[in-house]
Protein backbone atom coordinates (compact mmCIF):
# COMPACT_ATOMS: atom_id res chain seq x y z
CA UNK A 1 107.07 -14.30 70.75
CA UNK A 2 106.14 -10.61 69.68
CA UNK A 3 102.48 -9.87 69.51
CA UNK A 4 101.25 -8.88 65.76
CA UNK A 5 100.94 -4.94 65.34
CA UNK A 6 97.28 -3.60 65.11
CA UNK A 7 96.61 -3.70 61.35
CA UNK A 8 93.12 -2.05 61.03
CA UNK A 9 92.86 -1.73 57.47
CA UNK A 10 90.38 -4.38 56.57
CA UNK A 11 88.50 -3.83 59.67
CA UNK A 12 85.42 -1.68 57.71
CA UNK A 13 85.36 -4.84 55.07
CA UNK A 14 85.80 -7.40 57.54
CA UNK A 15 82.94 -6.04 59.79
CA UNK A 16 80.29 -5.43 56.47
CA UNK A 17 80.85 -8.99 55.26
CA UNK A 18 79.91 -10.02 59.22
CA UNK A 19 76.65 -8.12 58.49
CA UNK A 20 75.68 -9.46 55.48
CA UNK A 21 76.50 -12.86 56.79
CA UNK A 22 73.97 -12.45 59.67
CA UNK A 23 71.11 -10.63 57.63
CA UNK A 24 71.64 -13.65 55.40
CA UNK A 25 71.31 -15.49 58.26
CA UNK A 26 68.39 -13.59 59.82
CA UNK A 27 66.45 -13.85 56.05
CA UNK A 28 66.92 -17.60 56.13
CA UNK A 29 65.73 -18.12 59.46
CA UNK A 30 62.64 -15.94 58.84
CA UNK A 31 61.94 -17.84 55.77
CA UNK A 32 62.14 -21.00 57.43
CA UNK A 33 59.52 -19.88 59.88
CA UNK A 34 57.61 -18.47 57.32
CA UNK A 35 56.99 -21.91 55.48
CA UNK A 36 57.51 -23.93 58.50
CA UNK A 37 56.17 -22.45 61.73
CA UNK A 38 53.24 -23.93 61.68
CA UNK A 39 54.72 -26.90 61.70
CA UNK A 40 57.28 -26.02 64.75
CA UNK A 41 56.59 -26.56 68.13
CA UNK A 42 56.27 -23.14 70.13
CA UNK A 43 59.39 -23.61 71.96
CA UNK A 44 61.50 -24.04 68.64
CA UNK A 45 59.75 -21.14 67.24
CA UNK A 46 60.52 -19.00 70.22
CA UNK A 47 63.83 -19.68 70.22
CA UNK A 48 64.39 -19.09 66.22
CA UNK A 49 62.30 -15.81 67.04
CA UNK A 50 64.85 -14.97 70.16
CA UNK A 51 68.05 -15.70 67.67
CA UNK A 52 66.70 -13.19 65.48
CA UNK A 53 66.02 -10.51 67.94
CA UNK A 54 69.81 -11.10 68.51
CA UNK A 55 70.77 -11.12 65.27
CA UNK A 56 69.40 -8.01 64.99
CA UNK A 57 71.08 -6.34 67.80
CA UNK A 58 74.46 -7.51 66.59
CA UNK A 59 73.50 -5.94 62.86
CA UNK A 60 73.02 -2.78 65.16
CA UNK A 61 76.76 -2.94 67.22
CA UNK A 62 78.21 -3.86 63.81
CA UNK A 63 76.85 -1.03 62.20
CA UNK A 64 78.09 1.34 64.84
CA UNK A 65 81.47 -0.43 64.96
CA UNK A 66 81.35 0.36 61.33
CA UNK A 67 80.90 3.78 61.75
CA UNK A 68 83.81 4.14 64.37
CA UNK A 69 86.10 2.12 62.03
CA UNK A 70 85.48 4.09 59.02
CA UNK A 71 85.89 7.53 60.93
CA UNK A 72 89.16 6.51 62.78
CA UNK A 73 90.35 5.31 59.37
CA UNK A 74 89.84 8.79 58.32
CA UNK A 75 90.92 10.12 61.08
CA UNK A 76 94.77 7.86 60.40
CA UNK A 77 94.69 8.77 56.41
CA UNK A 78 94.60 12.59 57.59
């Protein structure tokens, strides 16, 4: 069984529709604490709050992945 060549050309799109995903998801679960938190015990809210915080550093690596993509795809259409 071969392995499947590296097709990278959807790689930029693939990688901005994983960051809107999670800043959807990141809104959602800030809203939720917003109209529920006081309501939540602290351990729930801490962990919501901690999910976030990683949300937020995966928005970061995909944006620099992003950037690496889109440059080596320049870099190949050269």
């Amino acid at each position: 069984m071969k392995a499947k060549p590296d097709n990278r050309d959807d790689n930029v799109e693939k990688l901005q529709e994983a960051v809107q995903n999670t800043i959807g998801n990141l809104r959602e679960a800030e809203d939720y604490l917003e109209e529920f938190g006081d309501e939540l015990g602290n351990n729930e809210q801490q962990a919501i709050e901690s999910k976030n915080d990683r949300r937020k550093e995966s928005i970061r690596g995909f944006r620099e992945e992003i950037k690496d993509e889109a440059q080596a795809e320049q870099q190949r259409n050269s």
